[in-house]
C-alpha atoms as a PDB file:
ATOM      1  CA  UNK A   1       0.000   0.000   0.000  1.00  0.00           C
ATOM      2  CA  UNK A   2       1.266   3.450  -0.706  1.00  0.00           C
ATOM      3  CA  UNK A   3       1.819   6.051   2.000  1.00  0.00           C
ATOM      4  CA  UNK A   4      -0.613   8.647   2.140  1.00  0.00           C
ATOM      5  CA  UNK A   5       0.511  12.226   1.080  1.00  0.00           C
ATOM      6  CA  UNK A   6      -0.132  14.784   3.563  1.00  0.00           C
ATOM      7  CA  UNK A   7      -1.152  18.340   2.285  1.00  0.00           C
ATOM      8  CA  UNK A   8      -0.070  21.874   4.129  1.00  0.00           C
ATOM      9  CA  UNK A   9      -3.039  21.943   7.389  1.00  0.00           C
ATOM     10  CA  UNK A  10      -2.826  18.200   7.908  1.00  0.00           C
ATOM     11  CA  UNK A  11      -0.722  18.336  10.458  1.00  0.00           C
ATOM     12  CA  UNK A  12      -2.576  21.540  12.353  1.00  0.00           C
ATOM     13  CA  UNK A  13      -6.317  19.647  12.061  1.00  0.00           C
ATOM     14  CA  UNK A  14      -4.685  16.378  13.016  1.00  0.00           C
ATOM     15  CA  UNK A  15      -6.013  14.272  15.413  1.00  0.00           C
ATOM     16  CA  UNK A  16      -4.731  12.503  18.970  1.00  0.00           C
ATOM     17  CA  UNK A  17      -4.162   8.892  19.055  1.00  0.00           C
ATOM     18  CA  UNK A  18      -7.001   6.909  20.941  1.00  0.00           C
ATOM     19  CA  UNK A  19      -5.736   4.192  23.923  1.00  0.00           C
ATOM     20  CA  UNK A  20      -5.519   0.755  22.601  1.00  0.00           C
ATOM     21  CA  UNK A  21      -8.526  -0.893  22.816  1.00  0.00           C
ATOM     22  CA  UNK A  22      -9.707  -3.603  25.192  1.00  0.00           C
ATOM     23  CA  UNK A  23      -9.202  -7.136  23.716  1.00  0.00           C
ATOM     24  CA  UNK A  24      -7.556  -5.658  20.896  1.00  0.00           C
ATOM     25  CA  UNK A  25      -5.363  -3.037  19.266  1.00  0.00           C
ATOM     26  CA  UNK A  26      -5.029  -0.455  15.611  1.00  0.00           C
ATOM     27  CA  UNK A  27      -2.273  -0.055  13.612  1.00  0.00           C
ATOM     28  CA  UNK A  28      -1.690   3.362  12.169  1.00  0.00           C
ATOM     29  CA  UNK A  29      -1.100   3.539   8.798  1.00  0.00           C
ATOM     30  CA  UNK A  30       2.141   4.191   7.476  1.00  0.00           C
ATOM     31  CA  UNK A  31       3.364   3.584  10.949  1.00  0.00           C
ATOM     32  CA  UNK A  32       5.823   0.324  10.681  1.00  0.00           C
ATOM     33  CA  UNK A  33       8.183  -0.701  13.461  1.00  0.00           C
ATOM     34  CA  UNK A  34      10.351   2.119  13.827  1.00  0.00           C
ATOM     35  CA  UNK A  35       7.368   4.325  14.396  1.00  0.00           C
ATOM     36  CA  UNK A  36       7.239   5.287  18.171  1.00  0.00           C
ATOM     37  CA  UNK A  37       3.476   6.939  17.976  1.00  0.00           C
ATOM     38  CA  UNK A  38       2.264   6.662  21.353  1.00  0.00           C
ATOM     39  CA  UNK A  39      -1.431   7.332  22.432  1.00  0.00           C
ATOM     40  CA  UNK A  40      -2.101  11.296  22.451  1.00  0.00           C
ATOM     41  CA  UNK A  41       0.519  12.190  20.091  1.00  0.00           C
ATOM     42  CA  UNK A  42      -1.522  13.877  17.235  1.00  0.00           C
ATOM     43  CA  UNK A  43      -1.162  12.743  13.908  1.00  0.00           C
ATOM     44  CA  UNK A  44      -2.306  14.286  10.810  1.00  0.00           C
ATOM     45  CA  UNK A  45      -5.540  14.778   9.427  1.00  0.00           C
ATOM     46  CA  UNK A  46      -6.814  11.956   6.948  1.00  0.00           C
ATOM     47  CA  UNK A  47      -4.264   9.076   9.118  1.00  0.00           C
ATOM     48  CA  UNK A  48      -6.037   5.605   8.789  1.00  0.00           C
ATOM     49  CA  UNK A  49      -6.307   3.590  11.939  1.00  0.00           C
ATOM     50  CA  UNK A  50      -6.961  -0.549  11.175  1.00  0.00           C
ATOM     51  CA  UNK A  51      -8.434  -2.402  14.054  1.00  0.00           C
ATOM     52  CA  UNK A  52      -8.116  -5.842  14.633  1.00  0.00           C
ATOM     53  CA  UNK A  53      -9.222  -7.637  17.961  1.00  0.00           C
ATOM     54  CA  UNK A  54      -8.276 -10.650  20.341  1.00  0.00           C
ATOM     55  CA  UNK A  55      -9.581 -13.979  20.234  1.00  0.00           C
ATOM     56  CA  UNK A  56     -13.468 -13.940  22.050  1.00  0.00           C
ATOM     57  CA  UNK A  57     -13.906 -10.484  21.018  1.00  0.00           C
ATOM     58  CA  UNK A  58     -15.385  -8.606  18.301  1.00  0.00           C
ATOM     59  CA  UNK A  59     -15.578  -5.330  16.322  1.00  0.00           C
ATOM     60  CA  UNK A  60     -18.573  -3.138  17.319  1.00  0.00           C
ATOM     61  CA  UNK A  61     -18.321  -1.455  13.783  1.00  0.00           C
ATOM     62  CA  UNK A  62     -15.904  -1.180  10.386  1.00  0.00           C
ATOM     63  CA  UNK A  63     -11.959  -2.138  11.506  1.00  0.00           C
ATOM     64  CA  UNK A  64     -10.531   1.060  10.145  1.00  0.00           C
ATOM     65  CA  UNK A  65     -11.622   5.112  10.960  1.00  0.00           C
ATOM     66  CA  UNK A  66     -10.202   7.652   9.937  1.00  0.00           C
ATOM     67  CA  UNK A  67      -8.986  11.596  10.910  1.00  0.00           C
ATOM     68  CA  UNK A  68     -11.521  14.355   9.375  1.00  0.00           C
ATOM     69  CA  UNK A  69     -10.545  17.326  11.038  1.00  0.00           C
ATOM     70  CA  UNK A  70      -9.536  16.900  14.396  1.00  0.00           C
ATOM     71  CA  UNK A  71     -11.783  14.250  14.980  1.00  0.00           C
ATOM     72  CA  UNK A  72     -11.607  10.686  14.300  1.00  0.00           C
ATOM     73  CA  UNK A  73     -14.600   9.626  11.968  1.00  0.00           C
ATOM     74  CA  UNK A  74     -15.906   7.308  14.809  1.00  0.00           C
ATOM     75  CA  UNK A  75     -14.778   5.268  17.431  1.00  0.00           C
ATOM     76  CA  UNK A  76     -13.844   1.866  17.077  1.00  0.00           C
ATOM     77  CA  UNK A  77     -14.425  -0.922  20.084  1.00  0.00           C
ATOM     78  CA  UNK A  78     -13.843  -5.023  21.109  1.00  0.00           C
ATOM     79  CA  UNK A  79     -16.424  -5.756  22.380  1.00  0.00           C
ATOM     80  CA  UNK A  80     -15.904  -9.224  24.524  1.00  0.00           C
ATOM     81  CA  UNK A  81     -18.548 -12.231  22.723  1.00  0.00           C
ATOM     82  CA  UNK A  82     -20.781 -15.024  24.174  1.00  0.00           C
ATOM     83  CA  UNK A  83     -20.129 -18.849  23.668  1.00  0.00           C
ATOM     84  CA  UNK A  84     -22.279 -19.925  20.932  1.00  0.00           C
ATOM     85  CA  UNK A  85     -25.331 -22.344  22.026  1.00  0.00           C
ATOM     86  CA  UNK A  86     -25.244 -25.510  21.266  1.00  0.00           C
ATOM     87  CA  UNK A  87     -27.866 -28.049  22.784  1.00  0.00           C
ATOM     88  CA  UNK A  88     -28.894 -32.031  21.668  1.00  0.00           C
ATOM     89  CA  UNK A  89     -32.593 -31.735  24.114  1.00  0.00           C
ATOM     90  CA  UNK A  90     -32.837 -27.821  23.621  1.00  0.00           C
ATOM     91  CA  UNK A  91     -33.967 -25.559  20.476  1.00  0.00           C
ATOM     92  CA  UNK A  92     -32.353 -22.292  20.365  1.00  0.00           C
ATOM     93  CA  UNK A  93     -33.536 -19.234  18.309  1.00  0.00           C
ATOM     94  CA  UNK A  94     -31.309 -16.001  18.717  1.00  0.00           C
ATOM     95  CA  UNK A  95     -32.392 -11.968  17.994  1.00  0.00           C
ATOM     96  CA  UNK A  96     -30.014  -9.293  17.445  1.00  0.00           C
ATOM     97  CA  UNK A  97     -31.140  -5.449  17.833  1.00  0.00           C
ATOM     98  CA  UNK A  98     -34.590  -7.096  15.947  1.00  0.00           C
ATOM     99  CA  UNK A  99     -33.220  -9.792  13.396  1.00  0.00           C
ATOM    100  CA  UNK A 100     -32.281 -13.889  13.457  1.00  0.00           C
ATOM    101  CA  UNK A 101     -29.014 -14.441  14.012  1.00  0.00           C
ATOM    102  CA  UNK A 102     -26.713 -17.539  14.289  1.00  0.00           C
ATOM    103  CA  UNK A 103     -26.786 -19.199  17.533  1.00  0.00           C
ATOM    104  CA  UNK A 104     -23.794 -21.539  16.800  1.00  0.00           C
ATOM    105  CA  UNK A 105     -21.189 -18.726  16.043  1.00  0.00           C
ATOM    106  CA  UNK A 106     -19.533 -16.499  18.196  1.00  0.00           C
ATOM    107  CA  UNK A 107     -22.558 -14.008  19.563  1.00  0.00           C
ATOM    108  CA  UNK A 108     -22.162 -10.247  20.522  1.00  0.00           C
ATOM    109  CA  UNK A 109     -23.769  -8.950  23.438  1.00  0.00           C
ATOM    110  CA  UNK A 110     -27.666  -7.528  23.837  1.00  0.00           C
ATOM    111  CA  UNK A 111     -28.370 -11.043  21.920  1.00  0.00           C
ATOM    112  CA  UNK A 112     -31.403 -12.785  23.279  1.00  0.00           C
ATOM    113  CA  UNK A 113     -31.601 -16.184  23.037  1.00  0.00           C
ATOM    114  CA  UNK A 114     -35.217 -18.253  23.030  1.00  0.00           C
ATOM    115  CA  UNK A 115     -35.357 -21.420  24.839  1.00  0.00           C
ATOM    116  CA  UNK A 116     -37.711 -24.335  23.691  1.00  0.00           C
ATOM    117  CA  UNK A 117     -37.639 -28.164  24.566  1.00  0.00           C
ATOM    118  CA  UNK A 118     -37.162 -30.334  21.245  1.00  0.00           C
ATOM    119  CA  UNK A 119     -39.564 -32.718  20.260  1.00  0.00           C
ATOM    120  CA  UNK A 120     -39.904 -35.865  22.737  1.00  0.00           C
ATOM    121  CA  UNK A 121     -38.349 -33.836  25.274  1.00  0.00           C
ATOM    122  CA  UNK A 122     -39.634 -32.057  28.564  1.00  0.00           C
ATOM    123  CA  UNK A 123     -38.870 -29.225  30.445  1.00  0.00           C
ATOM    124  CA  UNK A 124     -37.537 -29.718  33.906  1.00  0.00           C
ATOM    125  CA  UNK A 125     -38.409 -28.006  37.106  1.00  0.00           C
ATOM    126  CA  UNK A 126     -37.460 -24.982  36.697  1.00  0.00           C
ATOM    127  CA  UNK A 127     -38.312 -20.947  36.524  1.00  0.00           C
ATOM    128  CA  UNK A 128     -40.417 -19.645  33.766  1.00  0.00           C
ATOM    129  CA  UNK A 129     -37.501 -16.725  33.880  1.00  0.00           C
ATOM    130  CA  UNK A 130     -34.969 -19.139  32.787  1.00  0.00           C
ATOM    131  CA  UNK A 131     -36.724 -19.723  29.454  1.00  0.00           C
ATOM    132  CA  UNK A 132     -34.340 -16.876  27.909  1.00  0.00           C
ATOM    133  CA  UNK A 133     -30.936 -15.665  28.011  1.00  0.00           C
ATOM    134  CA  UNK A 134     -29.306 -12.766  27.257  1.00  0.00           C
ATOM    135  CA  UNK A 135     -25.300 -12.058  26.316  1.00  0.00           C
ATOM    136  CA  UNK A 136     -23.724  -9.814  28.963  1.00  0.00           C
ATOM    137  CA  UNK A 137     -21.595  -6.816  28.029  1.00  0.00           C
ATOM    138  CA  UNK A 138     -18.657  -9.060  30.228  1.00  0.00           C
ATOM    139  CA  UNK A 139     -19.411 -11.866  27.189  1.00  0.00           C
ATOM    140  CA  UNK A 140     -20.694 -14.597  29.828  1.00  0.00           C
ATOM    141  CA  UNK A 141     -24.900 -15.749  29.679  1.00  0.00           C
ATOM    142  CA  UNK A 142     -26.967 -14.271  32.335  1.00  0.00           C
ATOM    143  CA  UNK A 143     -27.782 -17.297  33.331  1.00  0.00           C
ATOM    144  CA  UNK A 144     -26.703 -21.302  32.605  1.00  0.00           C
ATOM    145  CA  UNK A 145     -28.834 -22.972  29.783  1.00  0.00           C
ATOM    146  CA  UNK A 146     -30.804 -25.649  31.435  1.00  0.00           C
ATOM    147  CA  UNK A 147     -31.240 -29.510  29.537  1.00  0.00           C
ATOM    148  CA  UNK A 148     -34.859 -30.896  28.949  1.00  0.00           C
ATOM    149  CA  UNK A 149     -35.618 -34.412  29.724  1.00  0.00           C
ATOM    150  CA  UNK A 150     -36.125 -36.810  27.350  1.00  0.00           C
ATOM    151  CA  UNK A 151     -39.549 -38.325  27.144  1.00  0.00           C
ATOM    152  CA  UNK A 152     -39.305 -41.577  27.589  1.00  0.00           C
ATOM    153  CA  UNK A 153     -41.482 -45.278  27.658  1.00  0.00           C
ATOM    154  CA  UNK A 154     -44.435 -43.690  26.091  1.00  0.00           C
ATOM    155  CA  UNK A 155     -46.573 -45.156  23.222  1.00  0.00           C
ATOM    156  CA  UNK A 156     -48.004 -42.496  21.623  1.00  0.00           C
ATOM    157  CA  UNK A 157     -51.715 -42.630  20.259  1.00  0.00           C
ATOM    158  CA  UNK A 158     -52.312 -43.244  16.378  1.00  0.00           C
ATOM    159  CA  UNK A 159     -54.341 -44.626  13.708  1.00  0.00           C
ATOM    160  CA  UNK A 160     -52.566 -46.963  12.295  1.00  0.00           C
ATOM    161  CA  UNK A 161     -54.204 -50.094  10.976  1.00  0.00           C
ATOM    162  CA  UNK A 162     -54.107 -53.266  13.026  1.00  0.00           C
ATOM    163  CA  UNK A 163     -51.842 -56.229  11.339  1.00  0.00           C
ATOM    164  CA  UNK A 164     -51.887 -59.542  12.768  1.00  0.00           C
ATOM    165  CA  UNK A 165     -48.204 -60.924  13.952  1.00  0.00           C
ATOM    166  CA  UNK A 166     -48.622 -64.065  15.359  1.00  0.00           C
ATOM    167  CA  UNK A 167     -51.135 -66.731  17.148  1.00  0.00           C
ATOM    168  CA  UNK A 168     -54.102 -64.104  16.115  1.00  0.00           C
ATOM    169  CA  UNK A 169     -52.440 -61.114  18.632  1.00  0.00           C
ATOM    170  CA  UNK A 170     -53.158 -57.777  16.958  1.00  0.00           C
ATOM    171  CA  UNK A 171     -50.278 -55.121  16.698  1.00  0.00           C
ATOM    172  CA  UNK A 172     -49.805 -51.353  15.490  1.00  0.00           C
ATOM    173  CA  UNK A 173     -46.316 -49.923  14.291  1.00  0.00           C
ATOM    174  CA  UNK A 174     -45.672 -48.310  17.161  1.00  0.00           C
ATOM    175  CA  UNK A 175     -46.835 -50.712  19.445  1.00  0.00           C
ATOM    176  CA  UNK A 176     -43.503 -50.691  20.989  1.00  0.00           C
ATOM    177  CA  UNK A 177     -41.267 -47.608  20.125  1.00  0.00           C
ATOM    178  CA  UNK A 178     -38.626 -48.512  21.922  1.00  0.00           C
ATOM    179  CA  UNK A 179     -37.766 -51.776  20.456  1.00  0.00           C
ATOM    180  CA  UNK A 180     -35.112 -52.161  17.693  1.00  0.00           C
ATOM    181  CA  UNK A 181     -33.519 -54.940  15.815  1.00  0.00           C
ATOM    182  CA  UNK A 182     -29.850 -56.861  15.743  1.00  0.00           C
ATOM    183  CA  UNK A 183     -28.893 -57.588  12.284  1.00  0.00           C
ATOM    184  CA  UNK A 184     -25.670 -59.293  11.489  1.00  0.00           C
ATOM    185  CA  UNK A 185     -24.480 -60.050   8.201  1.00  0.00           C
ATOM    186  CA  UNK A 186     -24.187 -63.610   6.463  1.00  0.00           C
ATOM    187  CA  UNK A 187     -22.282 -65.513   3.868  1.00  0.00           C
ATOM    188  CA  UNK A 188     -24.135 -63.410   1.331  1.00  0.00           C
ATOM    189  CA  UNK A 189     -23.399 -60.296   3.000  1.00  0.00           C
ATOM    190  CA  UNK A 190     -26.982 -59.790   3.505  1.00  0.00           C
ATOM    191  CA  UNK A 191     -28.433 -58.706   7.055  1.00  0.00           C
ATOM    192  CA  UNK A 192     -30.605 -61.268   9.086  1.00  0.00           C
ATOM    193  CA  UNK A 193     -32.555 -60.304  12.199  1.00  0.00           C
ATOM    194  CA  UNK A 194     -31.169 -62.349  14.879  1.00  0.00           C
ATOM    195  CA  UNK A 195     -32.043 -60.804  18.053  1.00  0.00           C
ATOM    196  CA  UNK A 196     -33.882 -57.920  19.546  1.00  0.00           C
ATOM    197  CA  UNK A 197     -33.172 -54.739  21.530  1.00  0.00           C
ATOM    198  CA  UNK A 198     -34.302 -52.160  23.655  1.00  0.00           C
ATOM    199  CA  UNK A 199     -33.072 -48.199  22.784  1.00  0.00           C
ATOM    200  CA  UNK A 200     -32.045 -46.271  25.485  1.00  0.00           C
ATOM    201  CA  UNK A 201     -30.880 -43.209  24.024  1.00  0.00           C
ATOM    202  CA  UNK A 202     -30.360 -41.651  20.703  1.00  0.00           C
ATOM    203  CA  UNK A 203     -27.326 -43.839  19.956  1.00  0.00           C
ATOM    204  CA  UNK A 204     -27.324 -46.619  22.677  1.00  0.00           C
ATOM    205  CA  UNK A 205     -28.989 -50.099  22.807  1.00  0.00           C
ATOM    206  CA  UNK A 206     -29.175 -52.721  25.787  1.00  0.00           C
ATOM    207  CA  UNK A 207     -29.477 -56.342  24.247  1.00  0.00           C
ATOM    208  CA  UNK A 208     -28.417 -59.846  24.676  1.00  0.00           C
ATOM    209  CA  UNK A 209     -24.667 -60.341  25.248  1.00  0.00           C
ATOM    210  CA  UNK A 210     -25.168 -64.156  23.063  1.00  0.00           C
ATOM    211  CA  UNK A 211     -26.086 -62.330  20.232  1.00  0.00           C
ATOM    212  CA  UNK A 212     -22.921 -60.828  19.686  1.00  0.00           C
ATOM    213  CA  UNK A 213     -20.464 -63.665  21.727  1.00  0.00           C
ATOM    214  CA  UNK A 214     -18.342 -66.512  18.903  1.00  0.00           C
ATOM    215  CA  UNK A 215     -18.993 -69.915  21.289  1.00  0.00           C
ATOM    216  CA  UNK A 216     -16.437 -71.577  18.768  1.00  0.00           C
ATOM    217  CA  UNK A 217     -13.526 -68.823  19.514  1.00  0.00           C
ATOM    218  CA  UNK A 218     -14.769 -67.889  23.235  1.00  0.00           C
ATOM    219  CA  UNK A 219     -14.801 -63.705  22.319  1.00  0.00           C
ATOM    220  CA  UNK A 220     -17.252 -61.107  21.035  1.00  0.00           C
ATOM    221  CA  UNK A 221     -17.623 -61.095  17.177  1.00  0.00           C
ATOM    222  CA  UNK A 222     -16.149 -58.157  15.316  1.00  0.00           C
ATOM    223  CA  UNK A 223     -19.003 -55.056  15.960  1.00  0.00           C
ATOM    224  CA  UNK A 224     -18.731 -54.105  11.834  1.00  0.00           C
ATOM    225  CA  UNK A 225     -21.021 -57.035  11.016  1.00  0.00           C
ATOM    226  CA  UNK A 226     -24.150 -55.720  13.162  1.00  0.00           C
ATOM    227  CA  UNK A 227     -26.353 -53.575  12.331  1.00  0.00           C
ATOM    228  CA  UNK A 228     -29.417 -52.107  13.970  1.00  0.00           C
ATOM    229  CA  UNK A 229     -33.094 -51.159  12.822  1.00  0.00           C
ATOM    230  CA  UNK A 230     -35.936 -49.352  14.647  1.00  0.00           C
ATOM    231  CA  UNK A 231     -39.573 -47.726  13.649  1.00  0.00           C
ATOM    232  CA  UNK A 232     -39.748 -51.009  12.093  1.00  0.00           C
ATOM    233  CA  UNK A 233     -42.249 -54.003  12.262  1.00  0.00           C
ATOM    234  CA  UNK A 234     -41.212 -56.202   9.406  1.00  0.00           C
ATOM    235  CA  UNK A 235     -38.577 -58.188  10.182  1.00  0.00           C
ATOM    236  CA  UNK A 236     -36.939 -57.875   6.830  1.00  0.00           C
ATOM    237  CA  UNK A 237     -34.245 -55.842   6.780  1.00  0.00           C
ATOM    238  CA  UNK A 238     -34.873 -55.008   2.982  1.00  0.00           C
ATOM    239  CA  UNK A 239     -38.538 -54.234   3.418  1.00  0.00           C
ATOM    240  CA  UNK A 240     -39.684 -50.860   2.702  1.00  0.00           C
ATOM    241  CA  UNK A 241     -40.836 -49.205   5.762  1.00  0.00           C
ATOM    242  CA  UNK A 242     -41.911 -45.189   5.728  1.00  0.00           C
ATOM    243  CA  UNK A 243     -40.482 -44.710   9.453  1.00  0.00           C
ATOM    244  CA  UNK A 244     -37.505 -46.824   9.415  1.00  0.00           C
ATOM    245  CA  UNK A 245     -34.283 -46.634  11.039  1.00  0.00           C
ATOM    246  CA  UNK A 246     -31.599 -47.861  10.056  1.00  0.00           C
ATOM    247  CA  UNK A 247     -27.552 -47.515  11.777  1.00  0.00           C
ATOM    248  CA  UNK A 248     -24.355 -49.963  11.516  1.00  0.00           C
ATOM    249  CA  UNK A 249     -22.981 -50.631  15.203  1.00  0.00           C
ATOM    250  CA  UNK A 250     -19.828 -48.957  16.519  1.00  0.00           C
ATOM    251  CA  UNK A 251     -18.794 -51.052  19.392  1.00  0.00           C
ATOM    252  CA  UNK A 252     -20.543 -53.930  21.378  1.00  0.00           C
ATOM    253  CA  UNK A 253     -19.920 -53.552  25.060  1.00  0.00           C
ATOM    254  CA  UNK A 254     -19.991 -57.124  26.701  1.00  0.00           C
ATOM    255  CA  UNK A 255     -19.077 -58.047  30.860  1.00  0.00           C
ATOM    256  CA  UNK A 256     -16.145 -59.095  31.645  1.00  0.00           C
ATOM    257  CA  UNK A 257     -17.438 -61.839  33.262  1.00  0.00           C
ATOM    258  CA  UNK A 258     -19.262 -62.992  30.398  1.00  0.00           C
ATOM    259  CA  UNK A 259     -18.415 -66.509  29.081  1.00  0.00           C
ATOM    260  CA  UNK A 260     -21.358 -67.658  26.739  1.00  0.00           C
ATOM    261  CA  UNK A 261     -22.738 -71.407  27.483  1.00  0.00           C
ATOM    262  CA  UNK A 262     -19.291 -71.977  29.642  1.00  0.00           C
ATOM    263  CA  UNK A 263     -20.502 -69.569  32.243  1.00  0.00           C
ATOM    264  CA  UNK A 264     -24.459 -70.709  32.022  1.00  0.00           C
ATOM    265  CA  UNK A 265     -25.256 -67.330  29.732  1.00  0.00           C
ATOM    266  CA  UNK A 266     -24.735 -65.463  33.626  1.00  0.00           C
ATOM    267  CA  UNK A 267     -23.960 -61.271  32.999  1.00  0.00           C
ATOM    268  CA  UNK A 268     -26.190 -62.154  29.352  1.00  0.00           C
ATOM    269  CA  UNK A 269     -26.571 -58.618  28.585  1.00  0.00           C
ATOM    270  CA  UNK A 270     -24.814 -55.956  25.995  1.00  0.00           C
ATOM    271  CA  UNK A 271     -24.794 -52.271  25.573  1.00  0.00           C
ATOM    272  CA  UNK A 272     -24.575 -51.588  21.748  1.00  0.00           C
ATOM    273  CA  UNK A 273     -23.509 -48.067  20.298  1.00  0.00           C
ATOM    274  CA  UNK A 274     -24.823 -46.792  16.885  1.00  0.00           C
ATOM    275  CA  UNK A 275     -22.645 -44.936  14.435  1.00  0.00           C
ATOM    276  CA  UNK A 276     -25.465 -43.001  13.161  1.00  0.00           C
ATOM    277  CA  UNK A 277     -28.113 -41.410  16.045  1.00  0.00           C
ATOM    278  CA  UNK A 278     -31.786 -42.084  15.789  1.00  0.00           C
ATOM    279  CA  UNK A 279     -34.048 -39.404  15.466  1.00  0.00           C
ATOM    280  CA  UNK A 280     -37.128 -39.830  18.010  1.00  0.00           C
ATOM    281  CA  UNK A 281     -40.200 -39.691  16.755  1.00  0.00           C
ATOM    282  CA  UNK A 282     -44.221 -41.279  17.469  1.00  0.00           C
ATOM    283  CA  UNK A 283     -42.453 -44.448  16.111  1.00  0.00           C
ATOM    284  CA  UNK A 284     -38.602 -44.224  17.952  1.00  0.00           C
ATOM    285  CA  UNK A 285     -38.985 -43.665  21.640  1.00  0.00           C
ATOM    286  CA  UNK A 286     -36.404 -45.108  24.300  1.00  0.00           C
ATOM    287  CA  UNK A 287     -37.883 -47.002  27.448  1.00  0.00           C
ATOM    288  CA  UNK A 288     -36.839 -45.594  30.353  1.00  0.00           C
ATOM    289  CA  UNK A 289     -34.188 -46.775  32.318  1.00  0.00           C
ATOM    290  CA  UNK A 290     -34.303 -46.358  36.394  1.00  0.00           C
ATOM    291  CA  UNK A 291     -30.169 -45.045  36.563  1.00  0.00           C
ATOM    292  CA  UNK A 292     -30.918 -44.308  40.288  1.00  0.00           C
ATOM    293  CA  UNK A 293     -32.174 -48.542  40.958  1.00  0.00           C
ATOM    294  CA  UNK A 294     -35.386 -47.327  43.196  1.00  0.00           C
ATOM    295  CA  UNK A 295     -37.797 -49.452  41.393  1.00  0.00           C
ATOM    296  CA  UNK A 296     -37.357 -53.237  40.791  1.00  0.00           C
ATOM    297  CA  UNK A 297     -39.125 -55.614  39.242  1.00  0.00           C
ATOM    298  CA  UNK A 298     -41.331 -58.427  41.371  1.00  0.00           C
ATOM    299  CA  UNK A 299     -41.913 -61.829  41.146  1.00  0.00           C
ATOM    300  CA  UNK A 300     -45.773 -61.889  39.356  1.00  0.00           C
ATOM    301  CA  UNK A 301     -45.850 -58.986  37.652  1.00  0.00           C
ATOM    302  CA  UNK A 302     -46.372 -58.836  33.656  1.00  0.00           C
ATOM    303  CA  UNK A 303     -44.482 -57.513  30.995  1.00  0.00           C
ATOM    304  CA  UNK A 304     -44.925 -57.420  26.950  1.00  0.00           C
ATOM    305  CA  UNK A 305     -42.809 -58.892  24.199  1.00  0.00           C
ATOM    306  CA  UNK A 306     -42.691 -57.171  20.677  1.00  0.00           C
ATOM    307  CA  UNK A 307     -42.841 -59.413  17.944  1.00  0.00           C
ATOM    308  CA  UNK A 308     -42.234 -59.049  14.438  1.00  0.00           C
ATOM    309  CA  UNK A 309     -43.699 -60.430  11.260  1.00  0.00           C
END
């Protein structure tokens, strides 16, 4: 860039250097490192100050200004920004001075930030107040976003027609939200359902630790040849199903105290993790799981069994 030419009166209708700013600094123009300009010393009119600011702060305006007569042409600021918002049970809608902006990028502050539970979650216990949040001038929330629980064990009401799936028992997809199916693939490299599972989150499954265990070799089988289906109630894997799931398996976590038929199937039980998340819906719910062990099960009392066609 070439150095500005100063005319006879610059100098006299120059204008003083501003302090640094916080979270940031300018650069005068023209200035390199052998200039020694300190804050107050005038410089002449039509000098170009370039702003640039720290990390977790922003420009309030353009990065440069420049001198118009004894005056800079307007004042330049950092201004210190907000964590974006990022939430997997909570929508988040932020406003700006009036307009939509961004939640997931840096945010300035005066940006107001809308709360709202996502679908097949709830809000928890908490103040009405809290549904909001605002970014502070000191670039902190007023307040900590709160998580909404996930709805869980519910069968949701619909019309779907009755199909029969076994010794006359009528079903409905949906019957049984929560229930998803072990594929693992054959000679033919084609998936067959082998055993069943119950979703527990968006990306976990508890199952059967024998459906994933080699008797011949005493270990687990190698994870990449399951698979795992929900919103489903054909058994097929292939079968064309409107609210299917579908997600290969990441890693099959076994006891390790498990030891197949040698060990009487004791510890029989696996937690399974999806590559891809499900997305909950009326026909992908997870059953609820009591992580605090208050309520147990008794002798007599009656469960159901999904079944597929």
């Amino acid at each position: 860039m070439h150095s500005r030419k100063f005319r006879e009166g610059d100098q006299e209708n120059g204008c003083a250097l501003p302090e640094q700013p916080t979270g940031g600094r300018y650069k005068l123009e023209g200035c390199d490192e052998l200039c020694r300009k300190q804050p107050g010393d005038i410089v002449p009119q039509y000098s170009i100050l370039t702003y640039t600011c720290n990390e977790d702060y922003t420009l309030d305006s353009s990065s440069t200004t420049i001198c118009v007569y004894k005056t800079w042409e307007h004042q330049v600021s950092c201004l210190k920004i907000c964590p974006p918002l990022n939430s997997t049970s909570v929508d988040i809608s932020c406003n700006y001075r009036g307009e939509e902006v961004s939640c997931s990028e840096p945010i300035l502050p005066g940006t107001q930030a809308t709360l709202t539970c996502k679908p097949f979650y709830r809000l928890p216990l908490i103040s009405l107040d809290n549904l909001s949040m605002e970014c502070l001038d000191s670039g902190v929330w007023d307040h900590a976003m709160f998580h909404c629980e996930l709805v869980c064990g519910i069968i949701i009401p619909q019309n779907n027609p009755l199909i029969v799936v076994g010794n006359g028992i009528k079903s409905t997809l949906g019957s049984f939200p929560w229930h998803v199916g072990i594929y693992v693939k054959d000679s033919a490299k084609t998936y067959k359902n082998i055993c069943g599972g119950s979703l527990i989150s968006k990306n976990l499954v508890v199952s059967a630790a024998h459906c994933f265990y080699d008797e011949v070799e005493n270990k687990p089988y190698n994870a990449s040849n399951y698979a795992v289906a929900a919103g489903k109630y054909y058994r097929s894997w292939d079968a064309q199903e409107k609210y299917s799931q579908k997600s290969l398996v990441e890693y099959v976590k076994l006891r390790s105290d498990y030891f197949g038929t040698r060990g009487n199937l004791a510890e029989d039980i696996a937690l399974v993790k999806l590559q891809t998340s499900f997305v909950f819906n009326m026909y992908v719910v997870p059953i609820c799981v009591d992580w605090r062990d208050k309520e147990q099960l008794e002798e007599g009392q009656l469960g159901k069994v999904d079944k597929r066609v």
